[in-house]
Every structure is written in structure tokens, then in C-alpha cells.
C-alpha atoms as a PDB file:
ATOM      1  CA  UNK A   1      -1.462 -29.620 -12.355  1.00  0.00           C
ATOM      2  CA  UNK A   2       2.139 -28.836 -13.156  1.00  0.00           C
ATOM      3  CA  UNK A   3       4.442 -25.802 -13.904  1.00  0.00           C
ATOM      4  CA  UNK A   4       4.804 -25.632 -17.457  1.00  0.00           C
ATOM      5  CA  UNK A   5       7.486 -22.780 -16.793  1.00  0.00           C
ATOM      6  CA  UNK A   6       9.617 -25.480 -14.431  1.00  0.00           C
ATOM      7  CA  UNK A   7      11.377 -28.498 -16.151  1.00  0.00           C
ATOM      8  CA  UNK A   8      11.645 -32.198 -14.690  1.00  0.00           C
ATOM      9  CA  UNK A   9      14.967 -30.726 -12.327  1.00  0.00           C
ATOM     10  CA  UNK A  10      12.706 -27.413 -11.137  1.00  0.00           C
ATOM     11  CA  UNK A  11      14.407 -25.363 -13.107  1.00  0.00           C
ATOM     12  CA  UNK A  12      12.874 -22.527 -15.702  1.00  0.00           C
ATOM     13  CA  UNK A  13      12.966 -22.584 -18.944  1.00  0.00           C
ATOM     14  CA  UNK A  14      10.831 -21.077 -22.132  1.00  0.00           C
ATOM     15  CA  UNK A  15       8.479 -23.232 -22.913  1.00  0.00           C
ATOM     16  CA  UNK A  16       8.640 -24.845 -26.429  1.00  0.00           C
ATOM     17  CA  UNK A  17       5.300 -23.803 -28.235  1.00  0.00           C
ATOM     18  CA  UNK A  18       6.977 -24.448 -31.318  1.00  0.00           C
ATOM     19  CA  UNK A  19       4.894 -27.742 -32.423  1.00  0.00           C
ATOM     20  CA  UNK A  20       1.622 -26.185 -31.325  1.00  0.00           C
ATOM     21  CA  UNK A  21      -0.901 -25.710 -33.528  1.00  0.00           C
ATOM     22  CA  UNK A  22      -1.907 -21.422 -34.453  1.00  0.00           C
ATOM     23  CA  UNK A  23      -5.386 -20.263 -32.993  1.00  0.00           C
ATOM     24  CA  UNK A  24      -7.296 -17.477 -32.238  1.00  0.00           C
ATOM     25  CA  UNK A  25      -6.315 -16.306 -28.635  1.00  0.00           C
ATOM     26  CA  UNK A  26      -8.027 -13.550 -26.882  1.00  0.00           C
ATOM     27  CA  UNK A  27      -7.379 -12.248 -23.607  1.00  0.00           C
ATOM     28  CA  UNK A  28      -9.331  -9.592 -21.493  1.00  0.00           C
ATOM     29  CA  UNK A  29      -7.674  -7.840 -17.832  1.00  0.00           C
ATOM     30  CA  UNK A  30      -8.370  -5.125 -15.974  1.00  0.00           C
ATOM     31  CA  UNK A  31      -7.688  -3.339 -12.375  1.00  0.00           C
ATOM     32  CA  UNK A  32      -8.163   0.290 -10.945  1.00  0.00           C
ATOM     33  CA  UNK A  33      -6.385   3.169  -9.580  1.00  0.00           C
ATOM     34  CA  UNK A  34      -7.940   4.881  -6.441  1.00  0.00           C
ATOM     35  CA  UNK A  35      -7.645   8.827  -6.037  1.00  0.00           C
ATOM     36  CA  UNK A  36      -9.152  11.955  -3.897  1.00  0.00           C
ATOM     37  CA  UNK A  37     -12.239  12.908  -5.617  1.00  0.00           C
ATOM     38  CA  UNK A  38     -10.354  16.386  -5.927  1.00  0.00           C
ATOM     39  CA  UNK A  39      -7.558  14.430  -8.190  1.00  0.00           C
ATOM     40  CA  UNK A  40     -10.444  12.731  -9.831  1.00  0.00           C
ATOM     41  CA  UNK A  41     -12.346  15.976 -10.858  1.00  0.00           C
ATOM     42  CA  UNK A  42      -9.207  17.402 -12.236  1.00  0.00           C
ATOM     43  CA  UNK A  43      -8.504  14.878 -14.213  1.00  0.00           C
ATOM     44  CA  UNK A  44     -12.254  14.480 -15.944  1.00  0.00           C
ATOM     45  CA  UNK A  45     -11.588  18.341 -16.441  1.00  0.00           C
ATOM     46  CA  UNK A  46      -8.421  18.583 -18.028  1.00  0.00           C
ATOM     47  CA  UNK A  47      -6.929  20.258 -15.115  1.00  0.00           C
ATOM     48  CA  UNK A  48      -4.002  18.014 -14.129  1.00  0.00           C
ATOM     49  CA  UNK A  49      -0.355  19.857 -15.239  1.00  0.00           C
ATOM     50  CA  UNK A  50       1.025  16.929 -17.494  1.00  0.00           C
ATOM     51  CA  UNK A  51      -1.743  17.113 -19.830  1.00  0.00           C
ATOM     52  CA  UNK A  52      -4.506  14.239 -21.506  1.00  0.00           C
ATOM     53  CA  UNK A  53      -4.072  11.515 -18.765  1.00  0.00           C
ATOM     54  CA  UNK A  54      -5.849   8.999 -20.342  1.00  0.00           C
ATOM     55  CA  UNK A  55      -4.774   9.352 -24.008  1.00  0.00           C
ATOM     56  CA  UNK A  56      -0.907   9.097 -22.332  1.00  0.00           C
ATOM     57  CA  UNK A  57      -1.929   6.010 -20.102  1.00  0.00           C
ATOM     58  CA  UNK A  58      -3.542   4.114 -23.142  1.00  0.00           C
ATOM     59  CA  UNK A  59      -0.261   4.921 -25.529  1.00  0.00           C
ATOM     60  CA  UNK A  60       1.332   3.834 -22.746  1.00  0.00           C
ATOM     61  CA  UNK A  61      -0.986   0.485 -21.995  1.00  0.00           C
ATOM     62  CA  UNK A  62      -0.289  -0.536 -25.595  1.00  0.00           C
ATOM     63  CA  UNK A  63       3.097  -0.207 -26.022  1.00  0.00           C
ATOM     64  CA  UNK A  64       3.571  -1.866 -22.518  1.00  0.00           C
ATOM     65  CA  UNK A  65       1.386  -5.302 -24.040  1.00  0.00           C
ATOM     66  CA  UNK A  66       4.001  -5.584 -27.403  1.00  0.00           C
ATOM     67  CA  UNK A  67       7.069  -5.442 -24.869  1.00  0.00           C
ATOM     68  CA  UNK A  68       5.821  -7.807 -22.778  1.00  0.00           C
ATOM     69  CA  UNK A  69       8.282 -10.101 -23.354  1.00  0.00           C
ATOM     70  CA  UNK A  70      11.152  -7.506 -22.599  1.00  0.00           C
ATOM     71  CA  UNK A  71       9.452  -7.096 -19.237  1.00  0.00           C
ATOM     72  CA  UNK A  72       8.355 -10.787 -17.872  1.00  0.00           C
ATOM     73  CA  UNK A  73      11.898 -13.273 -18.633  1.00  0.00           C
ATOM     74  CA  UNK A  74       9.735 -16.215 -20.061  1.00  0.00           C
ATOM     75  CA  UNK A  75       7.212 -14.889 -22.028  1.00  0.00           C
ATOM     76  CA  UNK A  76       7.341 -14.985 -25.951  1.00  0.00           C
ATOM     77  CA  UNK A  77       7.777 -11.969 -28.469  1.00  0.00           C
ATOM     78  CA  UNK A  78       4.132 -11.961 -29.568  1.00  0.00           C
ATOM     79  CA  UNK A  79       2.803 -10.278 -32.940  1.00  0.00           C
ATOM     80  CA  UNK A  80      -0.152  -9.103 -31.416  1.00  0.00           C
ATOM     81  CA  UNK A  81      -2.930  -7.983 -33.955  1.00  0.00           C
ATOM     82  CA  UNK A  82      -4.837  -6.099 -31.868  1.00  0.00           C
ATOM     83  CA  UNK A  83      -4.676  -4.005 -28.355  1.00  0.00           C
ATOM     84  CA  UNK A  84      -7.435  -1.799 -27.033  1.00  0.00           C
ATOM     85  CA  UNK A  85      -7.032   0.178 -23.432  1.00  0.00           C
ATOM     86  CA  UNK A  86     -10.181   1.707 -22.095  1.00  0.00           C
ATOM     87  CA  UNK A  87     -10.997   3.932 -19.177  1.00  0.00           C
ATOM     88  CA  UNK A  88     -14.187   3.753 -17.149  1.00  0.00           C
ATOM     89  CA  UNK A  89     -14.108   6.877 -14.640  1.00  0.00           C
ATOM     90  CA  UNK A  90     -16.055   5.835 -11.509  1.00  0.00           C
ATOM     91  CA  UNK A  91     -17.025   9.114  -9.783  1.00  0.00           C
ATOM     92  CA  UNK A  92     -18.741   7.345  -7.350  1.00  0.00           C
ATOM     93  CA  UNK A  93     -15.655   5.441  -5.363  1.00  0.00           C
ATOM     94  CA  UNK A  94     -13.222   7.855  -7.299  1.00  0.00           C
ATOM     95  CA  UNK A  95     -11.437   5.690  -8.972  1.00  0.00           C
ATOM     96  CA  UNK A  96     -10.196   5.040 -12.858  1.00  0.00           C
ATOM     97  CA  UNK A  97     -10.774   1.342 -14.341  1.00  0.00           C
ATOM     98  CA  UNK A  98      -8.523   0.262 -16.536  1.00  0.00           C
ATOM     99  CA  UNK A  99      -9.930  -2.672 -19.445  1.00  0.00           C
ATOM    100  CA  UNK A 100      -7.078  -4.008 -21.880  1.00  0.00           C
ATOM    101  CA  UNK A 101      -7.973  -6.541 -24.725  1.00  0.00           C
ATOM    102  CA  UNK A 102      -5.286  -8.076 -26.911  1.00  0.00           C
ATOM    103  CA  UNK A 103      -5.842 -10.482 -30.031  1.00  0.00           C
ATOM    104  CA  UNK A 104      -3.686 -12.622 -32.189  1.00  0.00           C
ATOM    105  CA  UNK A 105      -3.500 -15.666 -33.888  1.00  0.00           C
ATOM    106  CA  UNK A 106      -0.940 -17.879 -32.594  1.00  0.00           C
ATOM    107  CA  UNK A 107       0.437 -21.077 -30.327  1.00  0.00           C
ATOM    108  CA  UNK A 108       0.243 -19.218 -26.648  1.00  0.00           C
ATOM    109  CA  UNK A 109      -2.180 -17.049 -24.910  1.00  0.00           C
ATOM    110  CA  UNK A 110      -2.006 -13.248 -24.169  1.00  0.00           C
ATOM    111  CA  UNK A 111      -3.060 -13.537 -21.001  1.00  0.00           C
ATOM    112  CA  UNK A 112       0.261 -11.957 -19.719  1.00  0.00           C
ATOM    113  CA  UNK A 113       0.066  -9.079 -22.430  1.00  0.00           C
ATOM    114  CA  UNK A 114      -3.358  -7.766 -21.355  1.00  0.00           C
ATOM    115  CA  UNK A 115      -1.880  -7.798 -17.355  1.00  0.00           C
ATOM    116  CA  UNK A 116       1.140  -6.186 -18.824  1.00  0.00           C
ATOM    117  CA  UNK A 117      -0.973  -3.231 -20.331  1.00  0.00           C
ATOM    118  CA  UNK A 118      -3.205  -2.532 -17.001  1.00  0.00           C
ATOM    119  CA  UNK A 119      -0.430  -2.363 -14.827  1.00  0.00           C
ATOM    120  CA  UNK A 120       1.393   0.129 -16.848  1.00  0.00           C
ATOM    121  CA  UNK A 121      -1.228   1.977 -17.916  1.00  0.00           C
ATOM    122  CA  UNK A 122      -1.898   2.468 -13.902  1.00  0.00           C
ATOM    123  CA  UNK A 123       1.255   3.414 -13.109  1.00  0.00           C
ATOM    124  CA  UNK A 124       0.928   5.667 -16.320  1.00  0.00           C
ATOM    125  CA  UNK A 125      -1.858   7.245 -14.496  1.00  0.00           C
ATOM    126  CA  UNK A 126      -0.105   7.494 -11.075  1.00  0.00           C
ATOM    127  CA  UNK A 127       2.795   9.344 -13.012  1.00  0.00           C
ATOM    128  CA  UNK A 128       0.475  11.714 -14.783  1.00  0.00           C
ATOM    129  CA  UNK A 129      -1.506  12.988 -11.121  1.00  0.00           C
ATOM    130  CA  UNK A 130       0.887  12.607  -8.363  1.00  0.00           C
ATOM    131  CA  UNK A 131       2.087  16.005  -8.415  1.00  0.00           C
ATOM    132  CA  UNK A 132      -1.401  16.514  -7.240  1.00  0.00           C
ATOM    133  CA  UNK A 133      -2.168  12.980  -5.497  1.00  0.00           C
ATOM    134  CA  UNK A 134       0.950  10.610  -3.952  1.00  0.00           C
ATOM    135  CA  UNK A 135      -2.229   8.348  -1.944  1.00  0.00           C
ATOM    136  CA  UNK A 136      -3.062   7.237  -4.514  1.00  0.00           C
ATOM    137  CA  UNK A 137      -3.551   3.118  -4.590  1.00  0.00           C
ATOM    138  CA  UNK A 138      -3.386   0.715  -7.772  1.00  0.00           C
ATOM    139  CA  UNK A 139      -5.161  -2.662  -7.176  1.00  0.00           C
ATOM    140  CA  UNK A 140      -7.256  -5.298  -8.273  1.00  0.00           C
ATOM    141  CA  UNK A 141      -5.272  -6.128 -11.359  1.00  0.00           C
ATOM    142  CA  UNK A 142      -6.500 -10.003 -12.875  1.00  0.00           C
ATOM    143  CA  UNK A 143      -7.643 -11.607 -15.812  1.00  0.00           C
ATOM    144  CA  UNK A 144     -11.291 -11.311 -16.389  1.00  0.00           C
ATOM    145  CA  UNK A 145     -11.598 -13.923 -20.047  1.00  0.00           C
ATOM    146  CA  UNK A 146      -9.415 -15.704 -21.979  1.00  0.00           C
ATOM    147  CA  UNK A 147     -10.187 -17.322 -25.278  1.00  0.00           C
ATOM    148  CA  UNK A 148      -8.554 -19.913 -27.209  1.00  0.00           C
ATOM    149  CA  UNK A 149      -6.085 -22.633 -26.442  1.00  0.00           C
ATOM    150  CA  UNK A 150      -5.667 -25.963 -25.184  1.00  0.00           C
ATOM    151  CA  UNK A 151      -6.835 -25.257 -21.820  1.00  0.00           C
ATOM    152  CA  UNK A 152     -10.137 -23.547 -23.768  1.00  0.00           C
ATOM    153  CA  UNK A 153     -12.027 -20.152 -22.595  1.00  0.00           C
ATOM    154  CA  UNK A 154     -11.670 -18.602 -19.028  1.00  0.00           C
ATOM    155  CA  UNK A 155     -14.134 -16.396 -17.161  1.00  0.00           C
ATOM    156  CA  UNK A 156     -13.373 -14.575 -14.160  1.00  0.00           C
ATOM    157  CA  UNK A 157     -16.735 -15.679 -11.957  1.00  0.00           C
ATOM    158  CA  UNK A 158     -17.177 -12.395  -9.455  1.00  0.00           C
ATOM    159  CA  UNK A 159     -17.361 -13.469  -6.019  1.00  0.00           C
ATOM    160  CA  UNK A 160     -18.219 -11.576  -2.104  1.00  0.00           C
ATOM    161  CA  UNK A 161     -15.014 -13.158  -0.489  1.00  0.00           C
ATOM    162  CA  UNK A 162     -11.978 -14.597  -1.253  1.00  0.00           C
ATOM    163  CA  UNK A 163     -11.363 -18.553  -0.815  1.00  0.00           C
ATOM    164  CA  UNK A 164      -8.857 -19.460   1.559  1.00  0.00           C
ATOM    165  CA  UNK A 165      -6.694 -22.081   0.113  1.00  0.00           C
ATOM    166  CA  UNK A 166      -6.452 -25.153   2.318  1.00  0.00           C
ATOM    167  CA  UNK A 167      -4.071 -27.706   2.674  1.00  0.00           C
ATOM    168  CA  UNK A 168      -3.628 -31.090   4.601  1.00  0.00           C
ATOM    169  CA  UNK A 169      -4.911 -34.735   3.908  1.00  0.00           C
ATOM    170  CA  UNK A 170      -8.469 -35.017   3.516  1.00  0.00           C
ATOM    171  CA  UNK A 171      -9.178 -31.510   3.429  1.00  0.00           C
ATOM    172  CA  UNK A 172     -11.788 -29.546   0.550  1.00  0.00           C
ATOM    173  CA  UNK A 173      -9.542 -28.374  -1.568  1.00  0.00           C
ATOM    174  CA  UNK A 174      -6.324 -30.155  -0.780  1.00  0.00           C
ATOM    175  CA  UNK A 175      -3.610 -30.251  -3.409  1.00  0.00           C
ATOM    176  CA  UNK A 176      -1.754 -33.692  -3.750  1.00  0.00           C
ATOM    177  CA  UNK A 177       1.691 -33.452  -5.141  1.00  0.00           C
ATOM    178  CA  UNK A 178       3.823 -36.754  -5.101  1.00  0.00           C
ATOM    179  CA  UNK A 179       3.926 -39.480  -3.638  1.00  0.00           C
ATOM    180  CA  UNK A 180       2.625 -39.866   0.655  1.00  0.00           C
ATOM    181  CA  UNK A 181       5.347 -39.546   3.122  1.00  0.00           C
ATOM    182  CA  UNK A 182       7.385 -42.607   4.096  1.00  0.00           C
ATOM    183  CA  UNK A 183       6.964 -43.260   7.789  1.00  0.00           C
ATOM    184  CA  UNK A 184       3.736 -44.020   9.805  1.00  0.00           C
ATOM    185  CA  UNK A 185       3.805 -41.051  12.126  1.00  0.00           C
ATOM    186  CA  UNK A 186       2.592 -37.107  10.679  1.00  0.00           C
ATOM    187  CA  UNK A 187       4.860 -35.685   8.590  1.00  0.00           C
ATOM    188  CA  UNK A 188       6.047 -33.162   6.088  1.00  0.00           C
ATOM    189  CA  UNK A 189       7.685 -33.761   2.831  1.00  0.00           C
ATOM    190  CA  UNK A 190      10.343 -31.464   1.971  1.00  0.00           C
ATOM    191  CA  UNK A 191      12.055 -30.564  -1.962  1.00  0.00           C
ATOM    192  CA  UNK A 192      14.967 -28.466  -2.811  1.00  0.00           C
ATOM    193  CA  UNK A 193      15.501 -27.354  -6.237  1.00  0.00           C
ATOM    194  CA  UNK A 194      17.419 -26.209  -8.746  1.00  0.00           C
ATOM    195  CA  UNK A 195      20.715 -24.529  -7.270  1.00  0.00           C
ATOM    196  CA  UNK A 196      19.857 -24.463  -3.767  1.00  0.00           C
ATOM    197  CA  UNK A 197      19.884 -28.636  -4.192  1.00  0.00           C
ATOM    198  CA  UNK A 198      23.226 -28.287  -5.276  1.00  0.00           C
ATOM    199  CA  UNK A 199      24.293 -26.002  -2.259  1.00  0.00           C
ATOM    200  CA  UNK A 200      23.145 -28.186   0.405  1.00  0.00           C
ATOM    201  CA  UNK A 201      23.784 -31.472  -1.310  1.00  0.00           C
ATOM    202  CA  UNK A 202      20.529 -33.036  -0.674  1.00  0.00           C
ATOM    203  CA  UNK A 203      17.019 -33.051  -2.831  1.00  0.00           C
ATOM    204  CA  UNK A 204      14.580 -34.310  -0.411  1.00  0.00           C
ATOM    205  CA  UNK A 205      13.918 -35.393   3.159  1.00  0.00           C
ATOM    206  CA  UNK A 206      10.521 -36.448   5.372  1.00  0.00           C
ATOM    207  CA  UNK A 207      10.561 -34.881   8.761  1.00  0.00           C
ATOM    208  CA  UNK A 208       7.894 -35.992  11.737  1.00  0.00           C
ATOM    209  CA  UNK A 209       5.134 -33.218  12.125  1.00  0.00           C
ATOM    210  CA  UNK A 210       5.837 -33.067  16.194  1.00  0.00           C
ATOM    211  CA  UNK A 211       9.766 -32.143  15.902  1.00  0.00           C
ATOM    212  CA  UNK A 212       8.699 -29.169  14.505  1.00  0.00           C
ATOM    213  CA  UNK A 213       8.446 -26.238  16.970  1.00  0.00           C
ATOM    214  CA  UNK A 214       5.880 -24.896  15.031  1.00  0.00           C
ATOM    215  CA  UNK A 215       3.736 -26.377  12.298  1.00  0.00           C
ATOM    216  CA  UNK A 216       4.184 -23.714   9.684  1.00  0.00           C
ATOM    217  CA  UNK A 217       6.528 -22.643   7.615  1.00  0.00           C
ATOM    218  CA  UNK A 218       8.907 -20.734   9.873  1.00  0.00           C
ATOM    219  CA  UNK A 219       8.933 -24.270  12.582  1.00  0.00           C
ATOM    220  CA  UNK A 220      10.345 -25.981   9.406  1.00  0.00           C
ATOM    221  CA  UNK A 221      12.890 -23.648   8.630  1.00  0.00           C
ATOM    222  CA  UNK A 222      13.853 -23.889  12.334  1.00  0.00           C
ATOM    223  CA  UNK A 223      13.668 -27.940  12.696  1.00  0.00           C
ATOM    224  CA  UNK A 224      15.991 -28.207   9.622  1.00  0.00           C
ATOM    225  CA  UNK A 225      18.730 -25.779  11.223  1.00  0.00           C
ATOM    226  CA  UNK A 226      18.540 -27.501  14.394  1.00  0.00           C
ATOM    227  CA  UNK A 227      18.940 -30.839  12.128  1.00  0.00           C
ATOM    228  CA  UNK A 228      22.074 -29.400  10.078  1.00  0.00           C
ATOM    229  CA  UNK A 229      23.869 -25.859  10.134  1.00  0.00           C
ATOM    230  CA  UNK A 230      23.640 -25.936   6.102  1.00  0.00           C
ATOM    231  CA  UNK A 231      19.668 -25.075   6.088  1.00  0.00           C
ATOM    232  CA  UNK A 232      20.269 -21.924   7.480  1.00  0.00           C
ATOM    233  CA  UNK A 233      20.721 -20.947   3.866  1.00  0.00           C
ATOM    234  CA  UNK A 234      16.401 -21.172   3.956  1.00  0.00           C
ATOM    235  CA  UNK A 235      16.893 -18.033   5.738  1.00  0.00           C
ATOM    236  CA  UNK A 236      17.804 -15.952   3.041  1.00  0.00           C
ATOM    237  CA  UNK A 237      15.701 -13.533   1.934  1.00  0.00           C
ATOM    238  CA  UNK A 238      15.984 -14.588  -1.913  1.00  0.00           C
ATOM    239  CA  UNK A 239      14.916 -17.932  -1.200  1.00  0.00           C
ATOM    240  CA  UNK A 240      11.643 -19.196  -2.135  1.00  0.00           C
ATOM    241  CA  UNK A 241       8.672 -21.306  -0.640  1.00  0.00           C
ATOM    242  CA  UNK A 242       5.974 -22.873  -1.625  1.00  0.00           C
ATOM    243  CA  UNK A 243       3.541 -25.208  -0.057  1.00  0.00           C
ATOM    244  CA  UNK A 244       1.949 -27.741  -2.249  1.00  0.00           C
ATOM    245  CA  UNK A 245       3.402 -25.537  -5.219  1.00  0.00           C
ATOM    246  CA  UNK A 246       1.294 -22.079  -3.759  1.00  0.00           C
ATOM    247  CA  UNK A 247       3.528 -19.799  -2.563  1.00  0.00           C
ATOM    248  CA  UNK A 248       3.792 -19.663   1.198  1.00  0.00           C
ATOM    249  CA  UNK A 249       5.687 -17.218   4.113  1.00  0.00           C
ATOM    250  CA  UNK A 250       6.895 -18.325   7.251  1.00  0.00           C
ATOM    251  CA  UNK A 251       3.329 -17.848   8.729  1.00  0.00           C
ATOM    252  CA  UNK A 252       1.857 -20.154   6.188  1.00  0.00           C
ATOM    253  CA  UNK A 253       0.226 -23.490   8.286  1.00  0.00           C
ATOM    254  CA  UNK A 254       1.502 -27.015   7.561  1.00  0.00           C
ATOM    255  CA  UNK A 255      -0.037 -30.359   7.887  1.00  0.00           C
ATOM    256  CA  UNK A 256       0.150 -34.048   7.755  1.00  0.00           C
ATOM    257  CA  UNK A 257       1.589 -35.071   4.176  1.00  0.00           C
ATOM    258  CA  UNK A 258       1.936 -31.559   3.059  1.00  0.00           C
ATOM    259  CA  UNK A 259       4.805 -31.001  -0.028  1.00  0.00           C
ATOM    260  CA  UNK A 260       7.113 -28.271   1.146  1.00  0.00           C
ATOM    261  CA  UNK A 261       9.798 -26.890  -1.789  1.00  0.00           C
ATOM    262  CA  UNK A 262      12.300 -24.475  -1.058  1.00  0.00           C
ATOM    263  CA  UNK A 263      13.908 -22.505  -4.223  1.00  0.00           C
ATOM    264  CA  UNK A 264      15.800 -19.315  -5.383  1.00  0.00           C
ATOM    265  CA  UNK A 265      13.635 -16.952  -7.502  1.00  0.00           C
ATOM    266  CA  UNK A 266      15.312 -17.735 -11.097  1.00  0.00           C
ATOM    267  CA  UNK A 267      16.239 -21.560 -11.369  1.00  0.00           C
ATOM    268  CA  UNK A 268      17.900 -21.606 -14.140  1.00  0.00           C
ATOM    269  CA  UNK A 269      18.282 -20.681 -17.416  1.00  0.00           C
END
């Protein structure tokens, strides 16, 4: 699976969705805010100072979903058709759920729009009660369905536990990017992209697993200064990693034949 948002150089660009054919496209998200029962109470009441929470936080949600292109650099201007923000109040782990829908008919997904509109109508919320509540916590923000499209529908399956991604040759769930590395022994593959390519003057290297002093993330970084002064650059904090294009830290293992790409946050234009 590749990057639509990254071209053949690893660079970004808008995608071109101009010879797609229009559809139906749906898109369902939703996440929570977590508050003191106290906060919670008021707000069911009425009793908060800056007046009807949730009729300013689903104003807010909706407006948020038709600037969503103002907000997230690639995205297109969408004429939505429809957006609906809803509000579950869970007494029980005091907490608001936030639902946002959008609709149109068109060449790319809302997917993005509906995210848009649950994060801001949290923070929305959070505005609206912290003069009362500054613990409170916004989480759990993810698509739930998506409709429509090439890639067809999308349903969030719940689940007890979280996955852990792995990586490495032979492992369940391995991602294989490229082509194997080029010598016999273990090894790591390693990319650099876009203008950090140009600033060290080289766009890939294999490096043996065992002259790393570490096998994650951080070792690399370390064996490639050791190697040549110019990698220190990795160091910066505005540049990028990614490990079998998943987004790793310094802590993030590495094994035999894994891809490693290093990149600044905005790769062009």
C-alpha cells in the first residue's frame, strides 16, 4: 500500500481527483471528552457561565467540517451536503461523546471532515467548561464508517486491546516495502527524502544489523553519525521517521530487512 499524499520523489502533493468519477461518500467519526461529574452535572443543567455548551460545540463541529481544508494543507475544498454533530452525555464515566456525519456527492471521501468536526467540537466543549474544569481529557477520536469510493465501505470493528504492529522478515503482520537488502549478513535499509536527500547528498544506503549499537531507531541514528558527521542532521527535532512507512521514535525496534525513511514534516509543495 502506498502514500497517495507522497509522489514518486517522497514529496507531497494534492492529489489529482480530477478524473475520478462523482459518488455518494459518507463518513461517520466520533471521540469523547472526560470531565468531574461536578462539571458534568452543570453542564446537563445549564449551569456552566458561557451558556448552551452543546448547541455552541455543534455550531462549532459544523463549521469546523466545511473548513477542513483551511485546517489540514492537502485536503480538498469540499461542498459538503450534509453535517450532523450529536452529543451522547454518559453520566456513568462522565464523559460527553461526540458523533459527526458528513455527506456529499463527489470524487474523495470525508473521512477527514467528520475527524475535523469531533475534534473541534471537543475542544469547543473544553473552551465552554474550563473555567470550571482544566482536567479535563479529549480522546479517542477515529473513524467509525465510511461509505463510498474506490477503496468501498469501512467499519470500525471494536476490539479489547490494541494490536501491536510488528515488523521484521517473516513476522505476522510484516510490511514489505522494496526490494531485500543487498548483502548476505542482517541488515537495515535506509531512504532519505525529499529535501533532507538533497542536504546530505545521498538517497539510500544498507547498513549490517550488528554495527548498530542498538537495534532501534535511536542505534541507527547513532551508527550513521559515527559513519559520517552529515547524519547528525537525523537529530533534529523536525525530522521525521518512519519504519516500514509507520511512524516510528527512537525507541521503535528494528530488524533484519526492515525499510527505514528519514524525512522533514512538509516535503514539498
Amino acid at each position: 500500500m502506498s502514500l497517495t499524499h507522497l509522489n514518486q520523489r517522497g514529496e507531497a502533493h494534492m492529489v489529482d481527483v480530477a478524473d475520478k468519477a462523482e459518488s455518494r461518500r459518507e463518513a461517520t467519526a466520533s471521540g469523547h471528552i472526560q470531565m468531574k461529574p461536578a462539571t458534568l452535572a452543570l453542564l446537563v443543567e445549564g449551569g456552566l457561565p458561557k451558556g448552551d455548551v452543546l448547541a455552541t460545540a455543534r455550531i462549532a463541529g459544523i463549521q469546523a467540517a466545511k473548513r477542513t481544508h483551511e485546517l489540514i494543507p492537502l485536503c480538498h475544498a469540499l461542498p459538503l451536503s450534509k453535517v450532523t454533530i450529536d452529543f451522547h452525555v454518559d453520566e456513568e464515566n462522565a464523559r460527553v461523546e461526540v458523533i459527526a456525519s458528513c455527506r456529499l456527492n463527489g470524487r474523495t471521501g470525508v473521512e477527514m471532515e467528520a475527524l475535523t468536526a469531533v475534534s473541534v467540537a471537543c475542544l469547543t466543549l473544553y473552551d465552554m467548561c474550563k473555567a470550571v474544569d482544566k482536567d479535563m481529557e479529549i480522546g479517542a477520536i477515529h473513524v467509525d464508517a465510511k461509505r463510498g469510493g474506490k477503496s468501498g465501505d469501512y467499519q470500525r470493528q471494536p476490539s479489547a486491546a490494541t494490536t501491536p504492529i510488528v515488523t521484521g522478515q517473516g513476522a505476522v503482520g510484516q510490511v514489505s516495502v522494496g526490494t531485500r537488502c543487498d548483502i548476505d549478513s542482517p541488515c537495515v535499509r535506509v531512504k532519505f527524502l525529499a529535501e533532507l536527500r538533497e542536504r546530505l547528498g545521498v538517497s539510500d544506503l544498507t547498513l549490517p544489523l550488528d554495527t548498530l549499537p542498538s537495534t532501534d531507531v535511536g542505534g541507527l541514528k547513532n551508527a550513521l553519525v559515527k559513519r559520517d558527521s552529515r547524519f547528525a542532521r537525523l537529530g533534529e527535532g523536525r525530522v521525521l521517521c518512519a519504519v516500514n512507512q509507520v511512524m516510528a521514535l527512537d525507541a521503535t525496534p528494528i530488524t533484519n530487512d526492515d525499510e527505514v525513511a528519514f524525512f522533514p514534516p512538509v516535503t514539498g509543495g
